[in-house]
Protein backbone atom coordinates (compact mmCIF):
# COMPACT_ATOMS: atom_id res chain seq x y z
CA UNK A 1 0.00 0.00 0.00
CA UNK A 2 1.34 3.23 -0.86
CA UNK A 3 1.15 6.02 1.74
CA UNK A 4 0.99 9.54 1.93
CA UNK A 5 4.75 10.19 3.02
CA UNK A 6 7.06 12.71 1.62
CA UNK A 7 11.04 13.77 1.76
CA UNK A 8 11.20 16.86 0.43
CA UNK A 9 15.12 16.75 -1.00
CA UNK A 10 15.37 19.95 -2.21
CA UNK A 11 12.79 20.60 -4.72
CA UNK A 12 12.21 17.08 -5.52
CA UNK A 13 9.63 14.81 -3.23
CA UNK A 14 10.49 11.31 -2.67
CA UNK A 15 7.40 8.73 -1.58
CA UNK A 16 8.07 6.87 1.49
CA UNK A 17 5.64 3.46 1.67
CA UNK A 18 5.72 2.66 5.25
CA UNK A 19 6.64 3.58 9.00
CA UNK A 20 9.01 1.47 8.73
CA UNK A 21 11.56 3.07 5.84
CA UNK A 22 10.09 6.44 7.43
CA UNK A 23 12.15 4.81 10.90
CA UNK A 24 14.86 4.02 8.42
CA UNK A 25 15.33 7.48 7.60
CA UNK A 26 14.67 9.17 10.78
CA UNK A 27 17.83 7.08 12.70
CA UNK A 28 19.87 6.91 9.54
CA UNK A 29 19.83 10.75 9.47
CA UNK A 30 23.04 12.71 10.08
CA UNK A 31 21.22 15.88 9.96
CA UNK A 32 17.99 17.29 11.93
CA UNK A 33 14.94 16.27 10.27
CA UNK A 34 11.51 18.12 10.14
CA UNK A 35 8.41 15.95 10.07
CA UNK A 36 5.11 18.10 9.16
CA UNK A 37 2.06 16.09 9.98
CA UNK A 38 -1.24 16.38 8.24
CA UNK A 39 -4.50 15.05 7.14
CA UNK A 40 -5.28 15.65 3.42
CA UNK A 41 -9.21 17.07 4.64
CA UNK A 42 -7.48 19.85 7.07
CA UNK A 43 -7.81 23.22 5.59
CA UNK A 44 -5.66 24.87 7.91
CA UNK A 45 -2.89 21.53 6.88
CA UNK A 46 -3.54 23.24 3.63
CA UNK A 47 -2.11 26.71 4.48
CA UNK A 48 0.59 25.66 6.48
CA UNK A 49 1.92 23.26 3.42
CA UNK A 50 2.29 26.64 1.90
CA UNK A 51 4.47 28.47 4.66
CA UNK A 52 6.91 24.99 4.58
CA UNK A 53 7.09 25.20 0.81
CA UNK A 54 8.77 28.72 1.60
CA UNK A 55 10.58 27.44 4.15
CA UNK A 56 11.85 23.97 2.29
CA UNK A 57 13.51 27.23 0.04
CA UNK A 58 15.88 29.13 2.55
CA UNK A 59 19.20 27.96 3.18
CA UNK A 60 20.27 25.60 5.96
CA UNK A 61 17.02 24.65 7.01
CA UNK A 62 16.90 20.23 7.75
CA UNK A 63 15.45 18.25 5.05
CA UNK A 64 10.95 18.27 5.55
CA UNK A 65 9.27 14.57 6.02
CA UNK A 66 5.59 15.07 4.96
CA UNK A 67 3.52 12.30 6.66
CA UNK A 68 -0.34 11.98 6.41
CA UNK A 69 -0.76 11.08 10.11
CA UNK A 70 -3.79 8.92 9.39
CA UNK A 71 -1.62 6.26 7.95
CA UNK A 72 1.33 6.70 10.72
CA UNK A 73 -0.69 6.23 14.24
CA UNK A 74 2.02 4.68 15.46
CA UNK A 75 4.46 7.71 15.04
CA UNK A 76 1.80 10.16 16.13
CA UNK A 77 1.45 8.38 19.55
CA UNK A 78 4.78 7.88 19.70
CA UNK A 79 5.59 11.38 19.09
CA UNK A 80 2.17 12.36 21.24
CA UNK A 81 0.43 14.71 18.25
CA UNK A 82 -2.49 16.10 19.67
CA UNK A 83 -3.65 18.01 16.67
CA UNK A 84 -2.36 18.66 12.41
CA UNK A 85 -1.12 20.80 11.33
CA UNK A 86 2.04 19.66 13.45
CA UNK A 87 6.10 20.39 12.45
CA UNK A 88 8.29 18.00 14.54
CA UNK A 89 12.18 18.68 15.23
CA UNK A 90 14.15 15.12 14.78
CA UNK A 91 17.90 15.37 15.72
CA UNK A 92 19.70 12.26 16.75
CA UNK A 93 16.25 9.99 16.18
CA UNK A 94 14.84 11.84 18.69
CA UNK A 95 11.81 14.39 18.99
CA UNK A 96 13.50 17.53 20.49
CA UNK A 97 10.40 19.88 19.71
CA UNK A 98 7.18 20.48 18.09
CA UNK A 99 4.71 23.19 16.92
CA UNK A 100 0.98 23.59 16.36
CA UNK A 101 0.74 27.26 15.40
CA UNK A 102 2.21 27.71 11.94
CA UNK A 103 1.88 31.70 12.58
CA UNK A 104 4.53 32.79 10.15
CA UNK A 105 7.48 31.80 7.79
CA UNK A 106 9.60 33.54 10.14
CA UNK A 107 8.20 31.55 13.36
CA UNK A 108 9.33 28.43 11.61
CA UNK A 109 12.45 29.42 10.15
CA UNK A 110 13.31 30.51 14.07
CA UNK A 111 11.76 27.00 15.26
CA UNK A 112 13.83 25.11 12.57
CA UNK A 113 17.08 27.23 13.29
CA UNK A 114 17.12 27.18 17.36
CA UNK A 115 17.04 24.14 18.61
């Protein structure tokens, strides 16, 4: 079954099929990762995919998973995501932060840059 999971690597989005190569990724990783979790029916999801596209564009910000959190329940309890739209900070396999409020490009640039 194919899923609704992203790497955004540079402009280019490569499909992940399960939790399991997302795990793959997420503890093979060298670098910080963000994870943005949606649900395709979310209109605010929707707007926010818009700030990260921005984002994905300025320099030295980590590579952007894009998971569809209805086919990743695991993760999401794992991770504890109590609401979408949701961008996780990975570093080291581990969650080291996470925001709700997708306020501004600058917000997340600042949230992607300081931790």
């Amino acid at each position: 079954m194919m899923l609704n999971c992203f790497l955004w690597e540079g402009k280019v989005l490569k499909k992940i099929n399960s939790g399991r190569e997302l795990s793959k990724i997420i503890e093979d990783s060298r670098e910080p990762l963000l994870v943005y979790a949606f649900t395709p029916m979310c209109g605010t999801c929707r707007l926010a995919k818009q700030l990260l596209v921005v984002l994905e564009q300025t320099e030295g910000v980590p590579a952007i998973i894009e998971i569809d959190i209805n086919y990743f329940k695991e993760e999401a309890a794992k991770w504890e995501i109590t609401s979408v739209p949701c961008l996780l900070y990975i570093e080291n396999s581990e969650l080291r932060d996470k925001v709700y409020a997708f306020e501004s490009v600058t917000k997340l640039y600042s949230f992607a840059k300081e931790q």
